[in-house]
N, C-alpha and C. Protein backbone atom coordinates (compact mmCIF):
# COMPACT_ATOMS: atom_id res chain seq x y z
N UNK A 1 -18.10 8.38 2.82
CA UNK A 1 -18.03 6.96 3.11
C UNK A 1 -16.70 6.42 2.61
N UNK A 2 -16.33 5.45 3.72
CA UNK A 2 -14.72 5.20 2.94
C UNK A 2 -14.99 3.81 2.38
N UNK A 3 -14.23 3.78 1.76
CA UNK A 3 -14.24 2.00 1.22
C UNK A 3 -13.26 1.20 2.02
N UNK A 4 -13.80 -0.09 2.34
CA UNK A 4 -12.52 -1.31 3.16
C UNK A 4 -12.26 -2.34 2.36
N UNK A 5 -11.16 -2.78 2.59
CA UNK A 5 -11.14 -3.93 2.21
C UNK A 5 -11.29 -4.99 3.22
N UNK A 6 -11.79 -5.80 2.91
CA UNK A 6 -12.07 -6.98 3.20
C UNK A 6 -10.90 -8.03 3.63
N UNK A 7 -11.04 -8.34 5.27
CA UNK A 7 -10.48 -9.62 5.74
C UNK A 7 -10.02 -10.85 4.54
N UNK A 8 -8.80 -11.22 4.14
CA UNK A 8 -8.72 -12.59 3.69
C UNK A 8 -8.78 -12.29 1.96
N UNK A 9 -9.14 -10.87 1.56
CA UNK A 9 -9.15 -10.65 0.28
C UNK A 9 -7.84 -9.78 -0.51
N UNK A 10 -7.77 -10.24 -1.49
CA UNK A 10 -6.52 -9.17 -2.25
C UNK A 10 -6.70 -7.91 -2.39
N UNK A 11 -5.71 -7.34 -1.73
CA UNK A 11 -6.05 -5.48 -1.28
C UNK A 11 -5.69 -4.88 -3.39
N UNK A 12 -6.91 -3.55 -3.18
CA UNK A 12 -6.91 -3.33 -4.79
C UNK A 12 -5.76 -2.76 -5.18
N UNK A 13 -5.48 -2.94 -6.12
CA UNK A 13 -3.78 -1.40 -6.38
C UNK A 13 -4.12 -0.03 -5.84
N UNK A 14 -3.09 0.10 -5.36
CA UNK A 14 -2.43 1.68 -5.11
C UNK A 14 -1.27 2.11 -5.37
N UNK A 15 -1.32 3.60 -5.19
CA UNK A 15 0.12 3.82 -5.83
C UNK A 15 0.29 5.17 -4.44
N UNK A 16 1.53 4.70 -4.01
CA UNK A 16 2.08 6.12 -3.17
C UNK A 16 3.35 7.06 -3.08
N UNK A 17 3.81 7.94 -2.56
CA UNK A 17 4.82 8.44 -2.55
C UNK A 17 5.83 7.50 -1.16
N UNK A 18 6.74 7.02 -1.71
CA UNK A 18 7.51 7.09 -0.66
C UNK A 18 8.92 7.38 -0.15
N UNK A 19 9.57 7.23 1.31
CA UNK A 19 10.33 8.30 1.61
C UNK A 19 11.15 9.14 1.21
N UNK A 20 11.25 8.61 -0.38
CA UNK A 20 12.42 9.26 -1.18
C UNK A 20 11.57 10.20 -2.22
N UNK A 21 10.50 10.05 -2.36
CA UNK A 21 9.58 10.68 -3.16
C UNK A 21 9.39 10.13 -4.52
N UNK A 22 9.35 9.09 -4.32
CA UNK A 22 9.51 7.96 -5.69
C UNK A 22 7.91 7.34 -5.71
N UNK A 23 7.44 7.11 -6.85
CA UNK A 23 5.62 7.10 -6.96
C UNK A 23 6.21 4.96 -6.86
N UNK A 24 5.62 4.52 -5.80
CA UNK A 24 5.61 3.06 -5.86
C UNK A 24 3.79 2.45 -6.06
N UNK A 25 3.71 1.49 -6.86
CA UNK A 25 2.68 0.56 -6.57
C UNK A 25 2.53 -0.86 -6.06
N UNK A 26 1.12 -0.87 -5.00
CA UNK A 26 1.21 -2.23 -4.62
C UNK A 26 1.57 -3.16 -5.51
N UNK A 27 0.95 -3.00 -7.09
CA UNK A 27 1.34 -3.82 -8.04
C UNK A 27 2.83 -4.31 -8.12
N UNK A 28 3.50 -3.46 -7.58
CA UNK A 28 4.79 -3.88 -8.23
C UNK A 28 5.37 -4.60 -7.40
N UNK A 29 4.47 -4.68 -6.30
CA UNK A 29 5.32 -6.14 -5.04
C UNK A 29 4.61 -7.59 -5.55
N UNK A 30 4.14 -7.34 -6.66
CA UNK A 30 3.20 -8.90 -6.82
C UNK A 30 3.34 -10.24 -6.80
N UNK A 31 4.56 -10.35 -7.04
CA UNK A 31 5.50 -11.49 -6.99
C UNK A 31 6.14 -12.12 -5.83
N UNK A 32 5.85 -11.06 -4.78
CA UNK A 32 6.33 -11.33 -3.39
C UNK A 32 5.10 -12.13 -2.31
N UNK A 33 5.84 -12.82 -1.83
CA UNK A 33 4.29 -13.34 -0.93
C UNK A 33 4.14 -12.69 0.08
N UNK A 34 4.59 -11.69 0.89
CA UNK A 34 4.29 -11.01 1.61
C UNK A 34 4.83 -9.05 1.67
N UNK A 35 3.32 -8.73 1.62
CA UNK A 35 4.29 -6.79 1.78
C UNK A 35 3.32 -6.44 3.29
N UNK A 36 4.13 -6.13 3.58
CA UNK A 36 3.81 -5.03 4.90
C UNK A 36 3.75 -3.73 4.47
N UNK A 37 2.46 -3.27 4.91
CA UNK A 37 2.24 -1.33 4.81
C UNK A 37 2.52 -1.02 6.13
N UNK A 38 2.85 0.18 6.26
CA UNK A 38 3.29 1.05 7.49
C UNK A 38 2.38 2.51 7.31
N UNK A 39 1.33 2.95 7.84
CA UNK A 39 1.12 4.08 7.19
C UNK A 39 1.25 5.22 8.81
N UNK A 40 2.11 6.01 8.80
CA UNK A 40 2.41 7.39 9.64
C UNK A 40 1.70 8.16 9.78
N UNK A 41 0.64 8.52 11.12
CA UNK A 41 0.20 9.47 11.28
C UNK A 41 0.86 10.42 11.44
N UNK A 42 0.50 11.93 10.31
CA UNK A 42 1.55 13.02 11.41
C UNK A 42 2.67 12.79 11.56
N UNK A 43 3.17 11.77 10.51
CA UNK A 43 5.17 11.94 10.19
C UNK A 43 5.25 12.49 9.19
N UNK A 44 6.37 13.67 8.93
CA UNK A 44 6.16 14.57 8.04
C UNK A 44 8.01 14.88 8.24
């Protein structure tokens, strides 16, 4: 079972690799009023 988040609610922290291979967290955009995720199927 997966978990969702919820329409209209604050998405929970995560933390990912990205393109440079650097560990980022949602946390650390907190201050920003808007982040866009992009997530790549099958880009590798």
């Amino acid at each position: 079972m997966s978990n969702r988040v919820e329409l209209n609610q604050p998405a929970p922290d995560f933390t990912l690799t990205d393109f440079k291979g650097q560990q980022v967290c949602l946390s650390d955009f907190q201050e920003r009023q808007n982040v866009l995720l992009v997530f790549n199927r099958g880009f590798f």
